[in-house]
N, C-alpha and C. Protein backbone atom coordinates (compact mmCIF):
# COMPACT_ATOMS: atom_id res chain seq x y z
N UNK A 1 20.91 78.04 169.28
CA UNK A 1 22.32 77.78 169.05
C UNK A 1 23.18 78.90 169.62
N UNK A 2 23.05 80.19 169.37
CA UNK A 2 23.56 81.51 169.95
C UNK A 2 23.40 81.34 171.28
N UNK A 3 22.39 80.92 172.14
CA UNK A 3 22.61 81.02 173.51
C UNK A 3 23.17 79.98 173.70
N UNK A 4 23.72 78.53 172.99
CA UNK A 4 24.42 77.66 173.97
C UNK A 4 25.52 77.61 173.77
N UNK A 5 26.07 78.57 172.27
CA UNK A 5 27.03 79.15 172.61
C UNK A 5 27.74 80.04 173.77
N UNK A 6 26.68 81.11 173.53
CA UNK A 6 26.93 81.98 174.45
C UNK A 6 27.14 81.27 176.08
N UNK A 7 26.62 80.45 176.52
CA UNK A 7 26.68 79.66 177.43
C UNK A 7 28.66 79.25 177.70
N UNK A 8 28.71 78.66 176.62
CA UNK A 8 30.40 78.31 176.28
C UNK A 8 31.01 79.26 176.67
N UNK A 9 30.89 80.79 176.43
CA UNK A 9 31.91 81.43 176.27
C UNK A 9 32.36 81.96 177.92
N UNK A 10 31.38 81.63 178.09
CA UNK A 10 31.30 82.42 179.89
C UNK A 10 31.82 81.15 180.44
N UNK A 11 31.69 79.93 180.10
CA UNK A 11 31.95 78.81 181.19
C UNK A 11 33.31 78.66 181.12
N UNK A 12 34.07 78.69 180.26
CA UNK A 12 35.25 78.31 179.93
C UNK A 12 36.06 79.69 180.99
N UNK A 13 36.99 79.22 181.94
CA UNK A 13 37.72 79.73 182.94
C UNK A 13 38.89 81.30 182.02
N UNK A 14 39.04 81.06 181.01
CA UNK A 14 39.62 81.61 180.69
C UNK A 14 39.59 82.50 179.12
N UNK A 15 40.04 83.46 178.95
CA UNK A 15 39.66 84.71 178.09
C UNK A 15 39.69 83.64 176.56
N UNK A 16 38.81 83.92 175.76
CA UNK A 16 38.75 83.12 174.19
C UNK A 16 39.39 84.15 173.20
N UNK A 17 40.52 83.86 172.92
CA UNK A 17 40.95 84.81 171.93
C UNK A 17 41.18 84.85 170.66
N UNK A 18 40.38 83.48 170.36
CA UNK A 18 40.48 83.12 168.66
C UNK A 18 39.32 82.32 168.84
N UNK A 19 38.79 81.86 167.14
CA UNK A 19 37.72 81.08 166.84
C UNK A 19 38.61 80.20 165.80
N UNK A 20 38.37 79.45 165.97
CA UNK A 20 38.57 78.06 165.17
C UNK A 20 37.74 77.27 164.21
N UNK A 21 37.72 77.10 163.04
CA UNK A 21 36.15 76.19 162.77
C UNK A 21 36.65 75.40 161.22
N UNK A 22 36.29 74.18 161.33
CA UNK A 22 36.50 73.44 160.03
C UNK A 22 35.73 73.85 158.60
N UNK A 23 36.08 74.18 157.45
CA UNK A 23 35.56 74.41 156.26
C UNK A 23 34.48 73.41 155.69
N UNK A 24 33.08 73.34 155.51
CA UNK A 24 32.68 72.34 155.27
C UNK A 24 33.45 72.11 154.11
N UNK A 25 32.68 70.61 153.46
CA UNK A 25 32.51 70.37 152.11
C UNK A 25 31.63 70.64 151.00
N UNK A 26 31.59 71.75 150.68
CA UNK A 26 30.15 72.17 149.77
C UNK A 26 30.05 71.71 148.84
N UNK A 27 30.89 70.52 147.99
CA UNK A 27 30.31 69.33 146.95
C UNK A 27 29.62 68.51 147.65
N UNK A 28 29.68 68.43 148.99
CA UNK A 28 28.93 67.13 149.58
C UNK A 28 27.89 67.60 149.71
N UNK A 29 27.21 68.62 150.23
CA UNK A 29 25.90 68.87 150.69
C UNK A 29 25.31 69.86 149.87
N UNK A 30 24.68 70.41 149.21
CA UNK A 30 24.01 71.31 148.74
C UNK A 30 23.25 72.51 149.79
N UNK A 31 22.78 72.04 150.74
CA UNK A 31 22.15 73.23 151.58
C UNK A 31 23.44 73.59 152.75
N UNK A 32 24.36 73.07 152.55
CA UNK A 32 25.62 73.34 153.82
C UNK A 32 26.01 74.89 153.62
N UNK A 33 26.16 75.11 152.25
CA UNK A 33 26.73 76.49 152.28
C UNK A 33 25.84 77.67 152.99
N UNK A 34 24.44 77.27 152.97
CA UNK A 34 23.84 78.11 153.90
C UNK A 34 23.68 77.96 155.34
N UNK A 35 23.87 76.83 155.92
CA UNK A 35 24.23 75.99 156.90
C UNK A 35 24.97 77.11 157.52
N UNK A 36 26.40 76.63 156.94
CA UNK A 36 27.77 77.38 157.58
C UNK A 36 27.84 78.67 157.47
N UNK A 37 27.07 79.57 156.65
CA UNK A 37 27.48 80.78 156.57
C UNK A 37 26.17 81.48 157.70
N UNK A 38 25.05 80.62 158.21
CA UNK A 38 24.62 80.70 158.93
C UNK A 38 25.49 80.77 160.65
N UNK A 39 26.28 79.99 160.35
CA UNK A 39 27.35 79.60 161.58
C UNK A 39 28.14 80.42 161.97
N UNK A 40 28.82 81.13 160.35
CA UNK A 40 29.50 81.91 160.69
C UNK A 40 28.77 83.51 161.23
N UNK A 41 27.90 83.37 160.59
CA UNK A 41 26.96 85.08 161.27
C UNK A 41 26.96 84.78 162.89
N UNK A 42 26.86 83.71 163.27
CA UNK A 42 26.48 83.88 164.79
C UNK A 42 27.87 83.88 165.54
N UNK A 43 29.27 83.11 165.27
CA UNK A 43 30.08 82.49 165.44
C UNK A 43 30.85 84.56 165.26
N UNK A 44 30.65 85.18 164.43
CA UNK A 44 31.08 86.28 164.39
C UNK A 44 30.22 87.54 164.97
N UNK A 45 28.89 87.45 165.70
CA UNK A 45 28.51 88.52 166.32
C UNK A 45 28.66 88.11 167.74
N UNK A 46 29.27 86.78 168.18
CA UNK A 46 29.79 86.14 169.32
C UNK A 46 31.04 87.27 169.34
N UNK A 47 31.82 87.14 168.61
CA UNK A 47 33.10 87.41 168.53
C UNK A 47 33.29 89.21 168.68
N UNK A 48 32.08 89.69 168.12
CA UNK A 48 32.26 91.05 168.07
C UNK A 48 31.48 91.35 169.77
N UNK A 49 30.87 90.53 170.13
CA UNK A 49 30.37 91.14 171.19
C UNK A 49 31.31 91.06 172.41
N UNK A 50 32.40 89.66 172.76
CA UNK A 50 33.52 89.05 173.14
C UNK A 50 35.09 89.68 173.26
N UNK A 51 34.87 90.62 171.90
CA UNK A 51 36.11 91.42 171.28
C UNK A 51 37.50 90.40 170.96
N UNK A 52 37.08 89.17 170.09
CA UNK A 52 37.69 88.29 169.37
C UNK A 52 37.80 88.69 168.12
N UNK A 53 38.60 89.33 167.44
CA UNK A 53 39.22 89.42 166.58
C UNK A 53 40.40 88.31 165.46
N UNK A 54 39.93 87.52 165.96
CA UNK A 54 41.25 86.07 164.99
C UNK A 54 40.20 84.79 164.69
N UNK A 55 40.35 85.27 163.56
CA UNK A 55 39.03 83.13 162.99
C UNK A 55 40.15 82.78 162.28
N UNK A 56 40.18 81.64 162.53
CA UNK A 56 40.78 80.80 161.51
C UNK A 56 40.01 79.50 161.13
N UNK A 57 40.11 79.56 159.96
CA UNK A 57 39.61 78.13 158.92
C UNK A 57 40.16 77.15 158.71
N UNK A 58 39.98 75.61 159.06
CA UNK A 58 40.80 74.59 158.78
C UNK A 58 40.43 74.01 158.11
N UNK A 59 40.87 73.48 156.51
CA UNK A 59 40.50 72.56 155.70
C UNK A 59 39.98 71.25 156.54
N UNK A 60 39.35 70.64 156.36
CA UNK A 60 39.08 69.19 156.61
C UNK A 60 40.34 67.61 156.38
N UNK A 61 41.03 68.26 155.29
CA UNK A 61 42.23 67.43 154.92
C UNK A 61 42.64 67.58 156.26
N UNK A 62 43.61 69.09 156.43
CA UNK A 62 44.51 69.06 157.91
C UNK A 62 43.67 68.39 158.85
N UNK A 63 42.90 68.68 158.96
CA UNK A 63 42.15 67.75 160.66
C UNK A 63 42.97 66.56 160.52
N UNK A 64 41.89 65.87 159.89
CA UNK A 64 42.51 64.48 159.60
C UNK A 64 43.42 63.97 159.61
N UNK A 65 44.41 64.81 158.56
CA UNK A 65 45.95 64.67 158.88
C UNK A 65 46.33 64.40 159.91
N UNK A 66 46.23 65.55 160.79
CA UNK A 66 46.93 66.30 162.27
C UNK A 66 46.65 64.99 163.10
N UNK A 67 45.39 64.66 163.17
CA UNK A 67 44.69 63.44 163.67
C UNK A 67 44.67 62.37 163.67
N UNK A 68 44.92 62.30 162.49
CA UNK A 68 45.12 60.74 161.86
C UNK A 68 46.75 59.94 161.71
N UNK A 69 46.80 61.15 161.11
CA UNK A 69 48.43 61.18 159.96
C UNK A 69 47.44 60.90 158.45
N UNK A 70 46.64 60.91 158.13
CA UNK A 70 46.21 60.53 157.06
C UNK A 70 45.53 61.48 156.46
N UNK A 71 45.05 62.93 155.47
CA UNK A 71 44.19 63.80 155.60
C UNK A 71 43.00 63.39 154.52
N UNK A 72 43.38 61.42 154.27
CA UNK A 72 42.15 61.04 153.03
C UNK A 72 41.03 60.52 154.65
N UNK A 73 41.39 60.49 155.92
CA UNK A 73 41.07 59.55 156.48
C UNK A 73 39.27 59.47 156.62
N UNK A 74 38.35 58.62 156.88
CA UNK A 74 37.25 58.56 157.23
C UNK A 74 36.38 59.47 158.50
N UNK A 75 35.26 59.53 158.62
CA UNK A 75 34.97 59.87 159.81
C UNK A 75 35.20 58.80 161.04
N UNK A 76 34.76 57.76 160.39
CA UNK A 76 34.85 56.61 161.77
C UNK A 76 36.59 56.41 162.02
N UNK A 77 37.55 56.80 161.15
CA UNK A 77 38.65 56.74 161.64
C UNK A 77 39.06 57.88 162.60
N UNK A 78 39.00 59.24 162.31
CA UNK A 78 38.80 60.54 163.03
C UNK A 78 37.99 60.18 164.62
N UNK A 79 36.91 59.65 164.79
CA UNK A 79 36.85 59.23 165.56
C UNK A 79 36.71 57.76 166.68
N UNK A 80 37.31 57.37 165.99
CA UNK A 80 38.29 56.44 166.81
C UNK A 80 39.67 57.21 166.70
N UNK A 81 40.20 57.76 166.77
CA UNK A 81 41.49 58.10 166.91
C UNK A 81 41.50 58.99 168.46
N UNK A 82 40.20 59.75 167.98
CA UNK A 82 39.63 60.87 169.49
C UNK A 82 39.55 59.90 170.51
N UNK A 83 39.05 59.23 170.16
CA UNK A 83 38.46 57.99 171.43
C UNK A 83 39.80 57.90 171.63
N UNK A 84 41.04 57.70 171.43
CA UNK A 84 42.14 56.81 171.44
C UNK A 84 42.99 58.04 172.46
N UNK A 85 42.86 59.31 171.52
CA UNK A 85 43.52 60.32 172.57
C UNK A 85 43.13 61.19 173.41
N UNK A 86 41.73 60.70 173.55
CA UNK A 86 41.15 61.57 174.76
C UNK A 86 40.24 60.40 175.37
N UNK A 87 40.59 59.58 175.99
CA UNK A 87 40.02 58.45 176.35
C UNK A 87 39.52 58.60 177.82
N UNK A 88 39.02 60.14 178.26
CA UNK A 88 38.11 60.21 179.67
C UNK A 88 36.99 61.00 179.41
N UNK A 89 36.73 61.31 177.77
CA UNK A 89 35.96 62.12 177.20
C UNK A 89 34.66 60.57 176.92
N UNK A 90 33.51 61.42 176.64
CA UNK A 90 32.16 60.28 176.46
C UNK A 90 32.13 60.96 174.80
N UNK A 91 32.59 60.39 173.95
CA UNK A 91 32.18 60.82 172.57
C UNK A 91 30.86 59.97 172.23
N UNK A 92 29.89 61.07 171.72
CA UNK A 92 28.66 60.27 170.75
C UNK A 92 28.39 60.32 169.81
N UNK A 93 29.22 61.16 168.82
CA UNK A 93 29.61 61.33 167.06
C UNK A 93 30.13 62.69 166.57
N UNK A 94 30.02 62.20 165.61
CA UNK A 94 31.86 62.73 164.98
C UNK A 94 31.88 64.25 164.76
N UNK A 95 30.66 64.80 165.08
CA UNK A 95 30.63 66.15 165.51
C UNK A 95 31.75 66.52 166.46
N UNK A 96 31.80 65.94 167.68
CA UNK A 96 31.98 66.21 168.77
C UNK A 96 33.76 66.03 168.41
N UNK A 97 33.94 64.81 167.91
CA UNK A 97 35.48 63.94 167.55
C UNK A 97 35.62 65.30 166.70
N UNK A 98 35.12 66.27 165.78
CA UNK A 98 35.68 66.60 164.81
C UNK A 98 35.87 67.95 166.02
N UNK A 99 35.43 68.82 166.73
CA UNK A 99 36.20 69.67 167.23
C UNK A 99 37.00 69.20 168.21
N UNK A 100 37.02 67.97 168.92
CA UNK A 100 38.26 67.70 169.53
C UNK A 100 39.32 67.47 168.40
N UNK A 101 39.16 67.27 167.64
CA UNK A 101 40.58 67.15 166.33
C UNK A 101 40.94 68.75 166.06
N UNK A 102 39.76 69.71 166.44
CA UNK A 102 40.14 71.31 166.25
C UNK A 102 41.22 71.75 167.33
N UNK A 103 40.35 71.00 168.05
CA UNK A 103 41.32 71.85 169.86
C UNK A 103 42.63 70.99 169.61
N UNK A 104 42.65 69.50 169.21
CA UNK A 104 43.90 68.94 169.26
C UNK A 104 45.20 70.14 167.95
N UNK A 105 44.29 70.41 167.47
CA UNK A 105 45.30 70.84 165.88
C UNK A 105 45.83 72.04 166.22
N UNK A 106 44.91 72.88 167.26
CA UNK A 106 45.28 74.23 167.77
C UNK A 106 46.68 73.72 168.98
N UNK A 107 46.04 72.85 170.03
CA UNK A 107 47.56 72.65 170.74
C UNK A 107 47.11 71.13 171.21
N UNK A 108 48.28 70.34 170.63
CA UNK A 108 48.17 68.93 170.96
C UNK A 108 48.12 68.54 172.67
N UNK A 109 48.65 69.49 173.20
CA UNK A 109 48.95 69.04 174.89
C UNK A 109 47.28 69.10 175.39
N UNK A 110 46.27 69.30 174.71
CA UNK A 110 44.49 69.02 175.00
C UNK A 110 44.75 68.02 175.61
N UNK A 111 44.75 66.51 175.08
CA UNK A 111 44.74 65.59 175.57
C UNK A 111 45.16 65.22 177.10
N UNK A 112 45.61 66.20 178.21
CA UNK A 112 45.80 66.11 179.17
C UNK A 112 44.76 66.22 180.06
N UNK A 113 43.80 65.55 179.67
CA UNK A 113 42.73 65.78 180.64
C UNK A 113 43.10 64.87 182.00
N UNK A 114 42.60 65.51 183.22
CA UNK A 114 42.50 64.64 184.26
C UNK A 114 41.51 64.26 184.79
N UNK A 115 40.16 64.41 184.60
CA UNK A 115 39.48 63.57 184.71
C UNK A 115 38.34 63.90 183.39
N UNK A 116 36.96 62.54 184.11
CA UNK A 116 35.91 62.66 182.63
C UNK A 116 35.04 63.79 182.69
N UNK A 117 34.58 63.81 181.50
CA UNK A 117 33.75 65.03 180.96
C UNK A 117 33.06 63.94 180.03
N UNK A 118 31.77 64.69 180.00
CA UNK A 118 30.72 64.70 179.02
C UNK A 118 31.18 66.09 177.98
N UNK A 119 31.12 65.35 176.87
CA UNK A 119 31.04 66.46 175.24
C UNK A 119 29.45 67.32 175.37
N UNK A 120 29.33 68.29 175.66
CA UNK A 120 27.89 69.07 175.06
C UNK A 120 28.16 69.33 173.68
N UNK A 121 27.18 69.44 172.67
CA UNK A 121 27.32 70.49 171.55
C UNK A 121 25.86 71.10 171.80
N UNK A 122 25.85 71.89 170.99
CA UNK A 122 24.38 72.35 170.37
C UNK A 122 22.91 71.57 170.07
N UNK A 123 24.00 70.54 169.48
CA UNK A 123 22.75 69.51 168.90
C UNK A 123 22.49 68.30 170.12
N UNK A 124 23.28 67.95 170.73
CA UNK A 124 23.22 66.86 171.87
C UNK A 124 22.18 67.10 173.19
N UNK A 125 22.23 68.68 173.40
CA UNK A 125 21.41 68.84 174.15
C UNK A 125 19.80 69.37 174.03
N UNK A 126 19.48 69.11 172.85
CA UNK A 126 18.27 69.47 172.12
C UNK A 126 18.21 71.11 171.30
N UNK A 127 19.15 71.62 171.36
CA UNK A 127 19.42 72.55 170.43
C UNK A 127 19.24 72.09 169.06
N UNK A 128 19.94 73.23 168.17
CA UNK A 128 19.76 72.56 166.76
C UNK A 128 21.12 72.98 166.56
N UNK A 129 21.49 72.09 165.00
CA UNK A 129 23.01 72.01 164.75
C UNK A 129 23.45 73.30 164.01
């Protein structure tokens, strides 16, 4: 996972000067809290090695919101909505829809893509999540 991050940080044309990342739900899952705080150890020795200094945390409500207009909304609504505003992107689940709802919430003008892209994550390309 650290190297396909690390992969990200170099590909992207331009300097990363914040981290972004949705709050799970830790009533929903029981092993998530170790999950994510797993995420965050790597997600922050990225950052120290990078010299990123700014995380910010987004409730799961705001996504949705920002996304939806709705912040009760579903996953399958969240993504269909992605599908709707980034419609040259190949989405294959709601992983992927849920950080395009990050990048959208950080600056809505994302959606200007000009042409298609394939979504990588971690997990899509045989990594782990």
């Amino acid at each position: 996972f650290y190297d396909n991050l690390e992969r990200l940080f170099w590909a992207v044309d331009t300097r990363i000067d914040e981290i972004y990342y949705e709050l799970p739900n830790f009533a929903s899952f029981k092993n998530q809290n170790i999950t994510f705080n797993g995420l965050l150890g790597v997600l922050f020795c990225l950052g120290v090695k990078h010299s990123i200094d700014h995380y910010k945390t987004i409730a799961p409500s705001t996504l949705k919101k920002t996304i939806t207009g709705n912040g009760m909304a579903k996953k399958e609504e969240v993504m269909e909505k992605c599908l709707e505003l980034f419609p040259l992107l190949q989405l294959t689940d709601h992983n992927q829809a849920d950080a395009l709802a990050i990048a959208y919430y950080v600056n809505p003008n994302i959606t200007k893509f000009k042409k298609r892209y394939k979504i990588v994550t971690a997990s899509s390309d045989g990594g782990s999540d």
